[in-house]
Protein backbone atom coordinates (compact mmCIF):
# COMPACT_ATOMS: atom_id res chain seq x y z
CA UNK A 1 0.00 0.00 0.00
CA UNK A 2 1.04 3.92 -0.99
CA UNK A 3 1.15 6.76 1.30
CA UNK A 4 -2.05 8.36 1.92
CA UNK A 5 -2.99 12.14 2.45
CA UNK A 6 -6.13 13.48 2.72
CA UNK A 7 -6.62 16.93 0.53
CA UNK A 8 -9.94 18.87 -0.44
CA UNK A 9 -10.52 19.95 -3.93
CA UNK A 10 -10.64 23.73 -4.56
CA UNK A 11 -12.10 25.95 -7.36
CA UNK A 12 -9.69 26.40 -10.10
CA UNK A 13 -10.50 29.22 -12.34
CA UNK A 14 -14.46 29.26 -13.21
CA UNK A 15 -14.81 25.41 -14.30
CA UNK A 16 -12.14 23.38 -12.65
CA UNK A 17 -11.30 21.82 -9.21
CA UNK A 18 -7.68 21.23 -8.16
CA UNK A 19 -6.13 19.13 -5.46
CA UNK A 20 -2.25 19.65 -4.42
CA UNK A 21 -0.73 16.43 -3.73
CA UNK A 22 2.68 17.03 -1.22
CA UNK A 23 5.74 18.37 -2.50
CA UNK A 24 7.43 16.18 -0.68
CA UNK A 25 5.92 13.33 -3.24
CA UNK A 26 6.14 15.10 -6.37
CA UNK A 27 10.37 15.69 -5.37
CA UNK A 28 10.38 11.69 -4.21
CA UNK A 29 8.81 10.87 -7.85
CA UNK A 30 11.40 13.90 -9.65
CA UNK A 31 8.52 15.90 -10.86
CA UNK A 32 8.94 19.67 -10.83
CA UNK A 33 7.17 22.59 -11.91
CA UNK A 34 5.95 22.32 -16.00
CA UNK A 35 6.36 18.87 -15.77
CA UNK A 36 3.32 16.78 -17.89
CA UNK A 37 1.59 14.51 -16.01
CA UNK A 38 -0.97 12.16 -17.57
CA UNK A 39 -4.19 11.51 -15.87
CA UNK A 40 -6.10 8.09 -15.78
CA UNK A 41 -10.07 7.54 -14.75
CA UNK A 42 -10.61 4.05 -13.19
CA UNK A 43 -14.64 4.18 -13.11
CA UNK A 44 -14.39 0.61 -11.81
CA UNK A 45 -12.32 1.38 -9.16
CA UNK A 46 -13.26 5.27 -8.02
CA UNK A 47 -10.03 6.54 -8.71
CA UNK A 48 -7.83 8.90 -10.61
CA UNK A 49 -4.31 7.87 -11.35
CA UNK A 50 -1.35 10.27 -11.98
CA UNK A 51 1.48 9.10 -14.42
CA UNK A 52 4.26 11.15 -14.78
CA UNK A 53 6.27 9.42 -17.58
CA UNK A 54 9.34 9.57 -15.55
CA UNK A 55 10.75 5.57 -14.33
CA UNK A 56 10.74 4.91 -10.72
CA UNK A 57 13.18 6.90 -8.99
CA UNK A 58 15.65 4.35 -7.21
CA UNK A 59 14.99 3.95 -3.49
CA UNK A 60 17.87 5.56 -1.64
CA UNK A 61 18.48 4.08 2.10
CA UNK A 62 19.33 6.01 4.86
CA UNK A 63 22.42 5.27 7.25
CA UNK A 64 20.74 3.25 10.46
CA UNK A 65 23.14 5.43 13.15
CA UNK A 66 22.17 8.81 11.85
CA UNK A 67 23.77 10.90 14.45
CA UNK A 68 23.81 14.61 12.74
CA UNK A 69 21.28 17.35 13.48
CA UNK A 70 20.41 20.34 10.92
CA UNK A 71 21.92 22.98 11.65
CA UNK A 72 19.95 26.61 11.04
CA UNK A 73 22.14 27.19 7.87
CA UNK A 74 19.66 23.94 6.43
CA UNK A 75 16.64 25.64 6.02
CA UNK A 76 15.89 27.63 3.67
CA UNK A 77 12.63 29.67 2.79
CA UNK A 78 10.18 28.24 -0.06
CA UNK A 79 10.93 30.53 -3.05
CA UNK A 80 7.57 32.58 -4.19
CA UNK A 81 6.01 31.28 -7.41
C-alpha cells in the first residue's frame, strides 16, 4: 500500500477543481514545476491515477546510526512562485 494524504478539492478558475498532492511526493517521484503529467479515470475502481512518464526513482536508504542534526544554515525559505 502507498502513502495516503487526505486533501480537499478547490475551485480552479471558473470550471475546474484542483487538489495539491505534497511536495514532498512530487520531489520523491522527480517531478517539478511544468512537468506533464498524464491523468487516468478508473470508473471501476473510483479513482484517478497520476502518471508522470518519468521511471521509478531508485529507493535511496538512509544510514541506520544517523547521528547529525540540521543545523539553522539547512533551512531555507520556499521561493515565491
Amino acid at each position: 500500500m502507498g502513502k495516503i494524504s487526505n486533501r480537499k478539492l478547490f475551485l480552479f478558475g471558473k470550471y475546474s477543481l484542483a487538489v495539491l498532492p505534497p511536495k514532498k511526493w512530487l520531489s520523491e517521484l522527480g517531478v517539478k514545476r511544468g512537468d506533464n503529467v498524464e491523468l487516468e479515470l478508473d470508473r471501476t475502481k473510483g479513482r484517478i491515477i497520476i502518471k508522470t512518464g518519468k521511471p521509478a526513482p531508485k529507493k535511496i536508504s538512509k544510514p541506520k546510526n544517523r547521528t547529525d542534526k540540521p543545523s539553522k544554515d539547512d533551512w531555507q525559505p520556499i521561493p515565491q512562485l
